[in-house]
C-alpha atoms as a PDB file:
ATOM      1  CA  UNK A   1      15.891   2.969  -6.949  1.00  0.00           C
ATOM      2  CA  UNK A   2      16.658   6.341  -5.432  1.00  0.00           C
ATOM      3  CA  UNK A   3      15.974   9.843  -5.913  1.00  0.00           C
ATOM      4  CA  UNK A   4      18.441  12.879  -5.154  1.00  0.00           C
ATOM      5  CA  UNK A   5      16.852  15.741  -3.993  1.00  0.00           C
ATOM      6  CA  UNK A   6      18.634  19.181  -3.948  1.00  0.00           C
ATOM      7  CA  UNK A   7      17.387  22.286  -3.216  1.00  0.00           C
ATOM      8  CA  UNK A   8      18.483  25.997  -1.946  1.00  0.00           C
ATOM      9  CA  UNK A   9      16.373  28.675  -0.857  1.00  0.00           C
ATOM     10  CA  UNK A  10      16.278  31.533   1.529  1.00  0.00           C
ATOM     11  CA  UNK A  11      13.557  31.559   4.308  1.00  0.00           C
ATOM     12  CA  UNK A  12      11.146  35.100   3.494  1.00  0.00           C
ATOM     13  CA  UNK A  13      11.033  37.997   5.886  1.00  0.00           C
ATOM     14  CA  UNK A  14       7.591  37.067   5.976  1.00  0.00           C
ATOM     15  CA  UNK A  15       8.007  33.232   7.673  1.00  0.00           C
ATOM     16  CA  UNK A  16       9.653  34.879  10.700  1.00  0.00           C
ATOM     17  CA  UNK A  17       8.798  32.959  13.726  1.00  0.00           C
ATOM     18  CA  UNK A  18       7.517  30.183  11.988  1.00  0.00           C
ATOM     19  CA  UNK A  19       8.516  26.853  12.676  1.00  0.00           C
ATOM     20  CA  UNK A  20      11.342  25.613  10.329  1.00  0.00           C
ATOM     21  CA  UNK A  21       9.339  21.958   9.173  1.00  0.00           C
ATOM     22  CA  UNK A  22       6.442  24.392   8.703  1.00  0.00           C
ATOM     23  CA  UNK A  23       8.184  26.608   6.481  1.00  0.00           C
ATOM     24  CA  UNK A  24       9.902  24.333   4.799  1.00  0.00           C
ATOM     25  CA  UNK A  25       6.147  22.720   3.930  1.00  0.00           C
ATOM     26  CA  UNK A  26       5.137  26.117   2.692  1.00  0.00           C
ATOM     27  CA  UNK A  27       8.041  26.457   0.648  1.00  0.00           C
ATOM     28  CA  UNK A  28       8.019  23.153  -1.037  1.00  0.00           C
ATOM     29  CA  UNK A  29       4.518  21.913  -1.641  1.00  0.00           C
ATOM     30  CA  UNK A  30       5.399  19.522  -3.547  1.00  0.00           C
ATOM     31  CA  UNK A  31       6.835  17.385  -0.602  1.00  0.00           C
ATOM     32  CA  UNK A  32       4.678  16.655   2.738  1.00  0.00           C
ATOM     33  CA  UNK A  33       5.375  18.333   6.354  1.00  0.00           C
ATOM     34  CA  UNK A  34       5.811  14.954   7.243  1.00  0.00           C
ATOM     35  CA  UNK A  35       8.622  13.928   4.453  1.00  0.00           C
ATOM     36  CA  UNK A  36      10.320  17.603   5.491  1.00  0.00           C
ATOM     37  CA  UNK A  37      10.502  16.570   9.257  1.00  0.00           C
ATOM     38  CA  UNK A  38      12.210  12.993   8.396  1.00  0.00           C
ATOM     39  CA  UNK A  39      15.052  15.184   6.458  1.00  0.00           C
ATOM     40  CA  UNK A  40      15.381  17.390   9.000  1.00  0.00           C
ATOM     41  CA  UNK A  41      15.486  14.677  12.097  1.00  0.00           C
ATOM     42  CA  UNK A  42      18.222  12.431   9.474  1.00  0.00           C
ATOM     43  CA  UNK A  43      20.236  15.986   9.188  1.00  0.00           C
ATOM     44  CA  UNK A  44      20.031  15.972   5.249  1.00  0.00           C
ATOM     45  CA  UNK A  45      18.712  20.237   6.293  1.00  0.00           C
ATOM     46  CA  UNK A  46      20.773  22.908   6.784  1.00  0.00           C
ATOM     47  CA  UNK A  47      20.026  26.158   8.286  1.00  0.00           C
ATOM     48  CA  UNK A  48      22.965  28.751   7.696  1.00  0.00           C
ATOM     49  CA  UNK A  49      25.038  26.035   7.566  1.00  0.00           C
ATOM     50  CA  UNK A  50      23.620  24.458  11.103  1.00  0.00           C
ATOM     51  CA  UNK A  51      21.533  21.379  11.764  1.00  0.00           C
ATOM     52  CA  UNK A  52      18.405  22.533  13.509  1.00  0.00           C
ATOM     53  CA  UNK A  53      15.567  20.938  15.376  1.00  0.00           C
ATOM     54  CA  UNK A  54      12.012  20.813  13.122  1.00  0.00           C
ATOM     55  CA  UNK A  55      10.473  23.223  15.770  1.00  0.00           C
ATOM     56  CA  UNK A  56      13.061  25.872  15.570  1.00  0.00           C
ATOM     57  CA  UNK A  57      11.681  29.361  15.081  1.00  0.00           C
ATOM     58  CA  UNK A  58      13.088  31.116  12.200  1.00  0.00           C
ATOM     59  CA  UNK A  59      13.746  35.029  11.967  1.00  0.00           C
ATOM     60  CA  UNK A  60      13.996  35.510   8.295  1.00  0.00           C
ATOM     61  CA  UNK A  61      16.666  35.513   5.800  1.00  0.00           C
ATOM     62  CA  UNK A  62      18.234  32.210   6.743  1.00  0.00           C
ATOM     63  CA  UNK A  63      19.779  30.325   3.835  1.00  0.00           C
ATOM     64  CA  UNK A  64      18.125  26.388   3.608  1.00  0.00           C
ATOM     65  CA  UNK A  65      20.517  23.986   1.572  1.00  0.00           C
ATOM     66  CA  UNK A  66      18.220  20.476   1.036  1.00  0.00           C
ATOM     67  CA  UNK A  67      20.263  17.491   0.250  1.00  0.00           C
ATOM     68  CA  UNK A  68      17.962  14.191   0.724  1.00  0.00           C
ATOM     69  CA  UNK A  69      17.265  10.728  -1.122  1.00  0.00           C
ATOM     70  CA  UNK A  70      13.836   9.467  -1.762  1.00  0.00           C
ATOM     71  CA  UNK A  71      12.800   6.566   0.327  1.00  0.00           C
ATOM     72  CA  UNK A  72      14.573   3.599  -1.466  1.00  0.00           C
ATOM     73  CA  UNK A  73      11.974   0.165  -1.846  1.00  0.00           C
ATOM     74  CA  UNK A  74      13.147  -2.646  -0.122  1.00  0.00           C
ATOM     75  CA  UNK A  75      16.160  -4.635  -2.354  1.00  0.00           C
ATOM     76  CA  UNK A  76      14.274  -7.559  -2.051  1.00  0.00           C
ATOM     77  CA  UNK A  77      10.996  -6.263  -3.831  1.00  0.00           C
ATOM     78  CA  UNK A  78      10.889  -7.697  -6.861  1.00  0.00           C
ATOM     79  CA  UNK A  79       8.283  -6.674 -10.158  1.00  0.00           C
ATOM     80  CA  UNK A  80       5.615  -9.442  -9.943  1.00  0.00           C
ATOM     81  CA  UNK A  81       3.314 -10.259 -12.775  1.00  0.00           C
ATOM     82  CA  UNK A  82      -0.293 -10.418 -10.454  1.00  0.00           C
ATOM     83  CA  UNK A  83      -3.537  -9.404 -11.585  1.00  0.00           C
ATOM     84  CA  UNK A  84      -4.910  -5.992 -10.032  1.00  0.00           C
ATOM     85  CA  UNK A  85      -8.608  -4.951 -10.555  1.00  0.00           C
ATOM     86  CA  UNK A  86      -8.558  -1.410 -11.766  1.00  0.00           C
ATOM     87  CA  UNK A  87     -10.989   0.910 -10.867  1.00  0.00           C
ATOM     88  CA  UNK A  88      -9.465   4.247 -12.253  1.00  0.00           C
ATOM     89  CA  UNK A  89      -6.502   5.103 -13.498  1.00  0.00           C
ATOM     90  CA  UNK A  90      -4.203   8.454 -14.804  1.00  0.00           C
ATOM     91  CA  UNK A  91      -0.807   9.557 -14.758  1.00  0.00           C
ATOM     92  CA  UNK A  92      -1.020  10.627 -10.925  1.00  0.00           C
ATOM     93  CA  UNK A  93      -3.340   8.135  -9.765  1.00  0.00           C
ATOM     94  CA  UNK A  94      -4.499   4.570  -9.254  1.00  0.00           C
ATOM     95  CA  UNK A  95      -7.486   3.321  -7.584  1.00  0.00           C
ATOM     96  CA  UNK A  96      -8.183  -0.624  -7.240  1.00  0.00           C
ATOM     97  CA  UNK A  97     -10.062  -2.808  -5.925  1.00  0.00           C
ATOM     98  CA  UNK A  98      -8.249  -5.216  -3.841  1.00  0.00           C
ATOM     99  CA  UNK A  99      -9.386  -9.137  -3.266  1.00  0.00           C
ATOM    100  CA  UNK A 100      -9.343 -10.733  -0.107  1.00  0.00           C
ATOM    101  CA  UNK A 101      -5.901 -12.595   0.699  1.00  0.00           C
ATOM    102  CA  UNK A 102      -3.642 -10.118  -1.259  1.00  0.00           C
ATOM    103  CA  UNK A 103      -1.063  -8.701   1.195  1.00  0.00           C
ATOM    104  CA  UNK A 104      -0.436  -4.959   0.776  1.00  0.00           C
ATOM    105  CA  UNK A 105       3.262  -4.487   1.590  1.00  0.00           C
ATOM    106  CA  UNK A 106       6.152  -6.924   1.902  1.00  0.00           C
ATOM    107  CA  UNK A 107       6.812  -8.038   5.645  1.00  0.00           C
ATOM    108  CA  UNK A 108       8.031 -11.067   8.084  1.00  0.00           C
ATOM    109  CA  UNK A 109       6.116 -14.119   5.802  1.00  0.00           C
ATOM    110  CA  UNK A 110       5.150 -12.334   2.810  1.00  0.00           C
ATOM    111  CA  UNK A 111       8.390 -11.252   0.737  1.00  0.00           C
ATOM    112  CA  UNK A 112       6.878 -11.407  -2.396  1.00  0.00           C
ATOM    113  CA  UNK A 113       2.907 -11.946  -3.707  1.00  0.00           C
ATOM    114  CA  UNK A 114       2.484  -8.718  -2.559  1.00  0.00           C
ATOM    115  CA  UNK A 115       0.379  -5.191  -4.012  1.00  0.00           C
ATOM    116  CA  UNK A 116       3.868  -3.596  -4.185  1.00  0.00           C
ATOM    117  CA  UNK A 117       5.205  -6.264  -5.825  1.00  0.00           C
ATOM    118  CA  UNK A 118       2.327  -6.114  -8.382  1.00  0.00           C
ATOM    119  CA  UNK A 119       2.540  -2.236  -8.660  1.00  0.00           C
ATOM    120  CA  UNK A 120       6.059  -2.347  -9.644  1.00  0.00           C
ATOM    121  CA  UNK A 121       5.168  -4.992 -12.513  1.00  0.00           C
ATOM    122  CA  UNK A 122       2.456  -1.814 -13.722  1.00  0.00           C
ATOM    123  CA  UNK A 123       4.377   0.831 -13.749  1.00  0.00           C
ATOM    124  CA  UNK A 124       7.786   0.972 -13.597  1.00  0.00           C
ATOM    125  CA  UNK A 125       8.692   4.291 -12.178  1.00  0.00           C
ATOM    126  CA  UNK A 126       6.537   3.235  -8.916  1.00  0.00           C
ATOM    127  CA  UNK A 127      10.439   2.158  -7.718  1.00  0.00           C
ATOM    128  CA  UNK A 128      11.107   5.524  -7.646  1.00  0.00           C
ATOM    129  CA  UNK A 129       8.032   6.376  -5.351  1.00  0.00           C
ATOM    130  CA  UNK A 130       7.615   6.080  -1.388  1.00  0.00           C
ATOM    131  CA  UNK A 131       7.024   2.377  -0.875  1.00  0.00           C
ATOM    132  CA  UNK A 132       5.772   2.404  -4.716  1.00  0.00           C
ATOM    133  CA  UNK A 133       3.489   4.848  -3.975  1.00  0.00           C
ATOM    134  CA  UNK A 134       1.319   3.108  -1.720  1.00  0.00           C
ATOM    135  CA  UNK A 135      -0.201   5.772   1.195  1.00  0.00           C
ATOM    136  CA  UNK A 136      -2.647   3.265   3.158  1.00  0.00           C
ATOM    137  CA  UNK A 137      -3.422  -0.021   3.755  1.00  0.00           C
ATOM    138  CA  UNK A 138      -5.825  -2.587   3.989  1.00  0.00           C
ATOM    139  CA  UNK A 139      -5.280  -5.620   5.884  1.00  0.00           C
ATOM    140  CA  UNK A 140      -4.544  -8.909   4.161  1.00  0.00           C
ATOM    141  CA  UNK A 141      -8.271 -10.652   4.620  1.00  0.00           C
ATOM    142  CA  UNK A 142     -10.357  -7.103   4.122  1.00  0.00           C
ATOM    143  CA  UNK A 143     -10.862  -6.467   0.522  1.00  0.00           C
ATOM    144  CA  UNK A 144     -11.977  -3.190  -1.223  1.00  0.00           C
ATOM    145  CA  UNK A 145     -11.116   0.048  -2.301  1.00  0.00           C
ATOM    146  CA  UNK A 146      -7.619   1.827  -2.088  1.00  0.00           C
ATOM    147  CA  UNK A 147      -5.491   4.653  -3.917  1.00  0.00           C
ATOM    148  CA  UNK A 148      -1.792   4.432  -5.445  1.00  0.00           C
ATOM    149  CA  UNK A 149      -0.146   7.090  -6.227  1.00  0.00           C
ATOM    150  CA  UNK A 150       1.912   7.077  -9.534  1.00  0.00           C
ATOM    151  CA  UNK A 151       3.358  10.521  -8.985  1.00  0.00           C
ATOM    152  CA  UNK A 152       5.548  12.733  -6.555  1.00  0.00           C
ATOM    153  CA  UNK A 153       2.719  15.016  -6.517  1.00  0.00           C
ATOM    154  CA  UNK A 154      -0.037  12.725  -6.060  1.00  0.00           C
ATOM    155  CA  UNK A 155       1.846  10.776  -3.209  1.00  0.00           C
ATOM    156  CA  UNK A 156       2.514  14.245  -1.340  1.00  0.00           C
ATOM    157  CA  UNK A 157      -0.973  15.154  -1.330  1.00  0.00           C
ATOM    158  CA  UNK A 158      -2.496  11.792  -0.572  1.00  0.00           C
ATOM    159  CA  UNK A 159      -0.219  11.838   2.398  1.00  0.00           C
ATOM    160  CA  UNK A 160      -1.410  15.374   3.814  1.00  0.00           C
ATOM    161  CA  UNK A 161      -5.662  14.476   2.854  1.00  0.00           C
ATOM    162  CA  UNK A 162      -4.755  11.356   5.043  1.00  0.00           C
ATOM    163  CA  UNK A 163      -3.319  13.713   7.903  1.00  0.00           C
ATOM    164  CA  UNK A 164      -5.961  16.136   7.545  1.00  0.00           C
ATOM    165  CA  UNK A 165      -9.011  13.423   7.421  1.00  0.00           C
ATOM    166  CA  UNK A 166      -9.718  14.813   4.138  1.00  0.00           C
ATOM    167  CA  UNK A 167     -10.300  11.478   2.020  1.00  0.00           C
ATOM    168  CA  UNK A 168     -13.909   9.925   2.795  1.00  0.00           C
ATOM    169  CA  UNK A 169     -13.059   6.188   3.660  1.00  0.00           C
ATOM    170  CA  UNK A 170     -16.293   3.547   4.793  1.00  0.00           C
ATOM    171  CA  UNK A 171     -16.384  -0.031   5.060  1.00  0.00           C
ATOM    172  CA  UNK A 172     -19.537  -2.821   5.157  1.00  0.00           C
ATOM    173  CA  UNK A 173     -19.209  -4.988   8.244  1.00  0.00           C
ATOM    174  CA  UNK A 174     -21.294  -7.786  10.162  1.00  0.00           C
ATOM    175  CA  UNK A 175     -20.427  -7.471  13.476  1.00  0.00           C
ATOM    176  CA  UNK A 176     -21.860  -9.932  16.328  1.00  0.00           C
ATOM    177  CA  UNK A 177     -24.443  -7.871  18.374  1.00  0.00           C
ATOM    178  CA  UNK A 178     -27.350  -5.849  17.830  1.00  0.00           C
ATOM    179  CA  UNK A 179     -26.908  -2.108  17.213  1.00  0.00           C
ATOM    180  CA  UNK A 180     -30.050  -0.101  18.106  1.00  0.00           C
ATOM    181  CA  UNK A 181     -28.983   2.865  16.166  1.00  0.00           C
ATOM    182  CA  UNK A 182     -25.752   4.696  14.384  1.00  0.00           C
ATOM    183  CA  UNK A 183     -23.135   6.517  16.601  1.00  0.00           C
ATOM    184  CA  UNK A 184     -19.582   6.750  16.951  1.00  0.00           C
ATOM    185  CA  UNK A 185     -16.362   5.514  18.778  1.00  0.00           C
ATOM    186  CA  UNK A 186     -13.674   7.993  19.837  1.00  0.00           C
ATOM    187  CA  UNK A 187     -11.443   5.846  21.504  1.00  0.00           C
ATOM    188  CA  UNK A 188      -7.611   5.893  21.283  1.00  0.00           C
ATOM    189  CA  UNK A 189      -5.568   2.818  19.823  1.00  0.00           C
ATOM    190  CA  UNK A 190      -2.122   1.447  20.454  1.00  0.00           C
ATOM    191  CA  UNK A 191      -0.665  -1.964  21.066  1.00  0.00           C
ATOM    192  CA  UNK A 192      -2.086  -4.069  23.041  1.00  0.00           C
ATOM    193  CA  UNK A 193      -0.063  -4.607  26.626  1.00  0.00           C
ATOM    194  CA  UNK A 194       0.731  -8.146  26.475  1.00  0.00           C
ATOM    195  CA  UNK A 195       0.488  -8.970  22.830  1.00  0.00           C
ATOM    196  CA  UNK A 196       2.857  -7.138  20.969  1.00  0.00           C
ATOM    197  CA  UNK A 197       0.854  -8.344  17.405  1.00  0.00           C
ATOM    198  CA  UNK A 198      -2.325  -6.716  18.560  1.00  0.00           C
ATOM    199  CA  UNK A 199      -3.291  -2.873  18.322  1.00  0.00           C
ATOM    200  CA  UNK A 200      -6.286  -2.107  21.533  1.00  0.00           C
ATOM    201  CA  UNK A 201      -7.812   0.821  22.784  1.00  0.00           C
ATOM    202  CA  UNK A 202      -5.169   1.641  24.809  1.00  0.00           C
ATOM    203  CA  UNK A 203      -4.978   5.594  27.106  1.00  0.00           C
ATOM    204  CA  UNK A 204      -1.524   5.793  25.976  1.00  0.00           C
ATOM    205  CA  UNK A 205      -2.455   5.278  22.059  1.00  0.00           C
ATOM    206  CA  UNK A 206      -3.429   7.726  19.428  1.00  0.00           C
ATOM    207  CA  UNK A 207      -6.967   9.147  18.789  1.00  0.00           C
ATOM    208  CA  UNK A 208      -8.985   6.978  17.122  1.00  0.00           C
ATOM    209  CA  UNK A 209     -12.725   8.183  15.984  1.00  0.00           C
ATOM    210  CA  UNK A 210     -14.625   6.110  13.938  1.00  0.00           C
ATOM    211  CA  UNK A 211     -18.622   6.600  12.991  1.00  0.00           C
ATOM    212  CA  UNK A 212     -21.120   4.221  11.892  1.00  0.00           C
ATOM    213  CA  UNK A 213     -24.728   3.879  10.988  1.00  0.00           C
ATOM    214  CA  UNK A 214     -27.051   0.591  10.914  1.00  0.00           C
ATOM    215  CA  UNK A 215     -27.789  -0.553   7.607  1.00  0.00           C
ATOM    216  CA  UNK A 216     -30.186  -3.739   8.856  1.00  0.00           C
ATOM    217  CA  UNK A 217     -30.685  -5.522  12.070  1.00  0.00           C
ATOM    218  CA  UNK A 218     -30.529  -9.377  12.650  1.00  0.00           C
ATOM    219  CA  UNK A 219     -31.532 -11.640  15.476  1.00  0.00           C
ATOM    220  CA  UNK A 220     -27.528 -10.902  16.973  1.00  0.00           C
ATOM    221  CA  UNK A 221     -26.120  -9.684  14.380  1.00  0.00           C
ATOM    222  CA  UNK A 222     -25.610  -6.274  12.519  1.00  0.00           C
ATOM    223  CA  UNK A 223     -25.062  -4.887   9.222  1.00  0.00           C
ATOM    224  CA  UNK A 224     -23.442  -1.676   9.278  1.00  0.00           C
ATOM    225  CA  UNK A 225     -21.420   1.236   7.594  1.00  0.00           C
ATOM    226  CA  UNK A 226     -18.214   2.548   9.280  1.00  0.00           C
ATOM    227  CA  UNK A 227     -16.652   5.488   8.155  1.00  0.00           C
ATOM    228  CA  UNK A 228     -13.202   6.176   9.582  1.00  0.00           C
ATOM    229  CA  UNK A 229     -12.183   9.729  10.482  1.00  0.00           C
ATOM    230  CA  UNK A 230      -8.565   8.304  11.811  1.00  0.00           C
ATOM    231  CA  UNK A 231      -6.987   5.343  10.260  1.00  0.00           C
ATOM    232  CA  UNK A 232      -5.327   3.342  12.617  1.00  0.00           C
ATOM    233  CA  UNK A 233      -4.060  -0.341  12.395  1.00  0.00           C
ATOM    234  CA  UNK A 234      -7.048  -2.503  12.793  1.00  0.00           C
ATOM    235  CA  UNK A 235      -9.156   0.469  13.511  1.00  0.00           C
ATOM    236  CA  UNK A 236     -12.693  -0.616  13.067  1.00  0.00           C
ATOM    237  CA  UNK A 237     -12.180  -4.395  14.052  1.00  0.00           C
ATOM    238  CA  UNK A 238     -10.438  -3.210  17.364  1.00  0.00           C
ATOM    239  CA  UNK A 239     -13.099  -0.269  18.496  1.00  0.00           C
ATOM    240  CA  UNK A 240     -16.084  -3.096  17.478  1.00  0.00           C
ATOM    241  CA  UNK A 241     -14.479  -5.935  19.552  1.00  0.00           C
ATOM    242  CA  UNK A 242     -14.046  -3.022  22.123  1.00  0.00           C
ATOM    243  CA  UNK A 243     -17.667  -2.648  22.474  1.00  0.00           C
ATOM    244  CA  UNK A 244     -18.104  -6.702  22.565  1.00  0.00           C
ATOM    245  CA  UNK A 245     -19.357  -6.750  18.910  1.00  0.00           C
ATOM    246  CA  UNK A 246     -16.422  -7.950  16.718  1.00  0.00           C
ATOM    247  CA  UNK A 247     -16.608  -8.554  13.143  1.00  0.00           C
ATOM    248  CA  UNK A 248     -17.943 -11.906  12.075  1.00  0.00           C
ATOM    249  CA  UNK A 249     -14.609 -14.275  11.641  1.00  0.00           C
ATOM    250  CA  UNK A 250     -11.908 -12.273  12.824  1.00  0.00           C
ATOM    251  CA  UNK A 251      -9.757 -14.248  14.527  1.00  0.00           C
ATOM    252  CA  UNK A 252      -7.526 -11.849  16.046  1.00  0.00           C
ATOM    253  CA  UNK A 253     -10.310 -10.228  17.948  1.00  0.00           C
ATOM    254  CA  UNK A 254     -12.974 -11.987  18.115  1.00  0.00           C
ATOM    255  CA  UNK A 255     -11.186 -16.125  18.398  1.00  0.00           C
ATOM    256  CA  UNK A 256     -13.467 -17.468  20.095  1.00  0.00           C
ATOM    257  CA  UNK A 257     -16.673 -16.319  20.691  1.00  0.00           C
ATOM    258  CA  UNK A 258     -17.967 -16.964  16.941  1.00  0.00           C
ATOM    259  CA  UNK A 259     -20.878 -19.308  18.076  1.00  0.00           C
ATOM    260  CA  UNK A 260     -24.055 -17.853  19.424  1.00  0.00           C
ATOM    261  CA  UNK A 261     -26.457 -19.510  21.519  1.00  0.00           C
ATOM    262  CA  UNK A 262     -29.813 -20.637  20.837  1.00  0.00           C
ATOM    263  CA  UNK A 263     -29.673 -20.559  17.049  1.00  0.00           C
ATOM    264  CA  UNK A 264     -30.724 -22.794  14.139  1.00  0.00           C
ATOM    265  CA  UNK A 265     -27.326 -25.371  13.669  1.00  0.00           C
ATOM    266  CA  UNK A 266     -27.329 -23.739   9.908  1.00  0.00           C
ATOM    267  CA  UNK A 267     -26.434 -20.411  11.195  1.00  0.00           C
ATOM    268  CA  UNK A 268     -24.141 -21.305  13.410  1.00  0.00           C
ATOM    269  CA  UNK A 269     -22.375 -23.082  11.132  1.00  0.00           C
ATOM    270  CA  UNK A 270     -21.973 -20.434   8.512  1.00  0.00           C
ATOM    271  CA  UNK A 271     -20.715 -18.078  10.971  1.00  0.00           C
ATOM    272  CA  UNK A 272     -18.153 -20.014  12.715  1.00  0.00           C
ATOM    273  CA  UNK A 273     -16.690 -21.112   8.863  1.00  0.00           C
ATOM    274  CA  UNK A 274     -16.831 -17.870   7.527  1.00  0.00           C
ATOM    275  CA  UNK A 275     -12.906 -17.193   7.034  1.00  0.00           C
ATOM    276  CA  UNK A 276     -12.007 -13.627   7.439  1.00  0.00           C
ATOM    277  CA  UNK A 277     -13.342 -11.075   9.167  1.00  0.00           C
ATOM    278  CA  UNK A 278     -16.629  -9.571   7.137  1.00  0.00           C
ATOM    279  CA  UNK A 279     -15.168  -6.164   6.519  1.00  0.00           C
ATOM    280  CA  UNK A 280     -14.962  -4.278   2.854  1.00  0.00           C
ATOM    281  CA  UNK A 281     -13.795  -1.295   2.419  1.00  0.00           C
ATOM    282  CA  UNK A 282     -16.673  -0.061  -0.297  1.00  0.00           C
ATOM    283  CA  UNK A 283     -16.514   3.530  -0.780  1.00  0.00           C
ATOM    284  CA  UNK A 284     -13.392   5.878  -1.025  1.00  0.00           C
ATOM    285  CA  UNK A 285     -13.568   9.844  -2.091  1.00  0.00           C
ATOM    286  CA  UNK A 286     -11.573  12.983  -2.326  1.00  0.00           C
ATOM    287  CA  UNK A 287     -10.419  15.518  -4.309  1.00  0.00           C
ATOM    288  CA  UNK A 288      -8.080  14.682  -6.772  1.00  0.00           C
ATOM    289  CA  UNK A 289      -4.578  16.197  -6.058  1.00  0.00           C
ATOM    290  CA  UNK A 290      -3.711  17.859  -9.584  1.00  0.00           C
ATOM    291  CA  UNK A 291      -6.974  19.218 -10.925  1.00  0.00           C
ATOM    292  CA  UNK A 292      -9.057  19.735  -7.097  1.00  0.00           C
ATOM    293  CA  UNK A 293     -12.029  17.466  -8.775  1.00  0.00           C
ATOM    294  CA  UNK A 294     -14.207  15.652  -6.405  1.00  0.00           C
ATOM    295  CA  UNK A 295     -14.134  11.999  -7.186  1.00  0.00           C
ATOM    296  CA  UNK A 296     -15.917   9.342  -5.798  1.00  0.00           C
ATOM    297  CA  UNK A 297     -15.894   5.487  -6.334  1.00  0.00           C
ATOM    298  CA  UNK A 298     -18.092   2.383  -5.093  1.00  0.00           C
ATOM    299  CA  UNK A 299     -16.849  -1.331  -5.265  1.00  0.00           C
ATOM    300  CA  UNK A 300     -19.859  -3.554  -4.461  1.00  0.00           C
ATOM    301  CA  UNK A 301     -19.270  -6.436  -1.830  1.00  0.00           C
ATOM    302  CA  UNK A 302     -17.773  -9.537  -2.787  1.00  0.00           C
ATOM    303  CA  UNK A 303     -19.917 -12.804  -2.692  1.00  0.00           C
ATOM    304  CA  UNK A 304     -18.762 -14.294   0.396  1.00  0.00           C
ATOM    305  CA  UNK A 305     -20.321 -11.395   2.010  1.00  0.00           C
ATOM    306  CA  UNK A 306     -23.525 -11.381   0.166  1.00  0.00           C
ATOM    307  CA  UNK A 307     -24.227 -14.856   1.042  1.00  0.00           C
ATOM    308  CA  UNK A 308     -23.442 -14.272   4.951  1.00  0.00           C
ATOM    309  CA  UNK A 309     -26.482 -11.751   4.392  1.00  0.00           C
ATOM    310  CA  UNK A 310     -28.291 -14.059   2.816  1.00  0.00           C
ATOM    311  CA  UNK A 311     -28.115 -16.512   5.476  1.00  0.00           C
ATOM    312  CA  UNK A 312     -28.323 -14.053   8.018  1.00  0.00           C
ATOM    313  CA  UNK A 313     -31.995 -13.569   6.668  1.00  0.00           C
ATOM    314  CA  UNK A 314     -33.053 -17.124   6.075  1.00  0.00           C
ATOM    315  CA  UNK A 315     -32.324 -18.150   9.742  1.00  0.00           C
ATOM    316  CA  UNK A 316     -31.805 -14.807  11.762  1.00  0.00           C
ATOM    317  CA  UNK A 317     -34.818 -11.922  10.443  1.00  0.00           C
ATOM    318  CA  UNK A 318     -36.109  -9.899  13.102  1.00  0.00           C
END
């Protein structure tokens, strides 16, 4: 399901010089910079009856025709009738809490059983939305907080608070490793050289900062908060196996080094089964993107967690 998009306008006298995907931002709130520069680099923007580059520099008085489609879904993404743990709710939003094992977005392995798949089957005009309005992601085996948007307006703004580090994102983890204090990593992430399925702190990658503080100590292990200021793929479980304390069982980054030395079998044990990595994504807030109120939610970590901690004290207290 598609969405025509049409519009006319003539750039002000007062936008001279300005960039034409800055303008065009300006102009058209409602839509992101971001959205703008994909019509302009697929040629669905004229200017005066020209196809220009996104950085040209206007001089005022330049007639804009707009003729673009909304971002279709994927054919194959069918409604799907799967259970979704609410957490709020209204006509422009939807936060949720999502369980470990749901996937976020269709992809090679995982056509269907999917969040999108469930947000179509809860409201039908998500079709009509950017990838059914979904504006961030969580990995498969992390579970926690995330926002939907359920309207044009919503999804435009969500898009630009994400750009602008504007929406206050933290996570529980248990990383291997003892963290003396709270700090931060500002190290950039891209693929990894050699294994194209990896992300790595990488020179060549994007900025990357994420900031954590200690929330209690173990024997070799660590509790902690993580708050992203970037959101790359795998952000926190790539700058934590960076530093040579990955998250308690991820095996991506962390395959085989699960097993510590000189502990009680018990612990040992519960670490090496524990079956994703130990990451939640437990608070999310910003302002909401129709009436500017601050919002804030909590979703309290699930019970696989918990009892980690819980062992973690029995056979690992300081």
């Amino acid at each position: 399901m598609t969405e025509q998009i049409n519009h006319s306008l003539i750039i002000p006298v007062e936008h001279a010089g300005f960039r034409l995907d800055r303008s065009l931002a300006m102009l058209l709130p409602e839509y992101s910079r971001a959205r703008v520069q994909n019509w302009i680099s697929q040629q669905q923007v004229t200017v005066d009856g020209e196809f220009l580059a996104a950085k040209y520099h206007l001089k005022g008085g330049e007639q804009i025709l707009i003729s673009a489609v909304s971002e279709p879904l994927n054919n194959q993404s069918q409604p799907e009738d799967i259970a979704l743990d609410i957490v709020f709710e209204d006509e422009h939003l939807l936060v949720l809490n999502k369980p470990v094992g749901l996937v976020v977005h269709p992809g090679a392995g995982n056509h269907s059983g999917t969040l999108l798949n469930a947000l179509l089957h809860h409201a039908e005009h998500q079709a009509s939305l950017p990838r059914a309005g979904i504006v961030h992601r969580l990995d498969k085996d992390t579970s926690g907080l995330m926002v939907v948007a359920k309207s044009l307006l919503a999804h435009t703004s969500l898009v630009d608070l994400l750009q602008e580090h504007r929406i206050d994102r933290r996570y529980h983890a248990i990383v291997r490793g003892q963290l003396i204090a709270g700090g931060s990593i500002d190290e950039p992430i891209g693929r990894h050289p050699t294994d194209r399925i990896k992300m790595a702190v990488n020179l060549k990658g994007k900025p990357a900062r994420t900031h954590y503080k200690v929330i209690e100590k173990f024997q070799r292990h660590t509790w902690l908060e993580a708050r992203l200021e970037t959101g790359r793929t795998h952000q926190i479980r790539v700058h934590f196996a960076h530093k040579k304390m990955p998250l308690v069982g991820d095996s991506v980054y962390a395959p085989r080094i699960q097993r510590v030395a000189n502990v009680v079998p018990e612990l040992n044990e519960a670490i090496c089964a524990f079956p994703r990595q130990a990451l939640h994504s437990h608070h999310l807030a910003f302002e909401h993107p129709a009436t500017g109120e601050s919002l804030a939610w909590q979703a309290a970590m699930p019970q696989d967690m918990h009892e980690l901690l819980a062992t973690l004290r029995t056979y690992s207290p300081l």
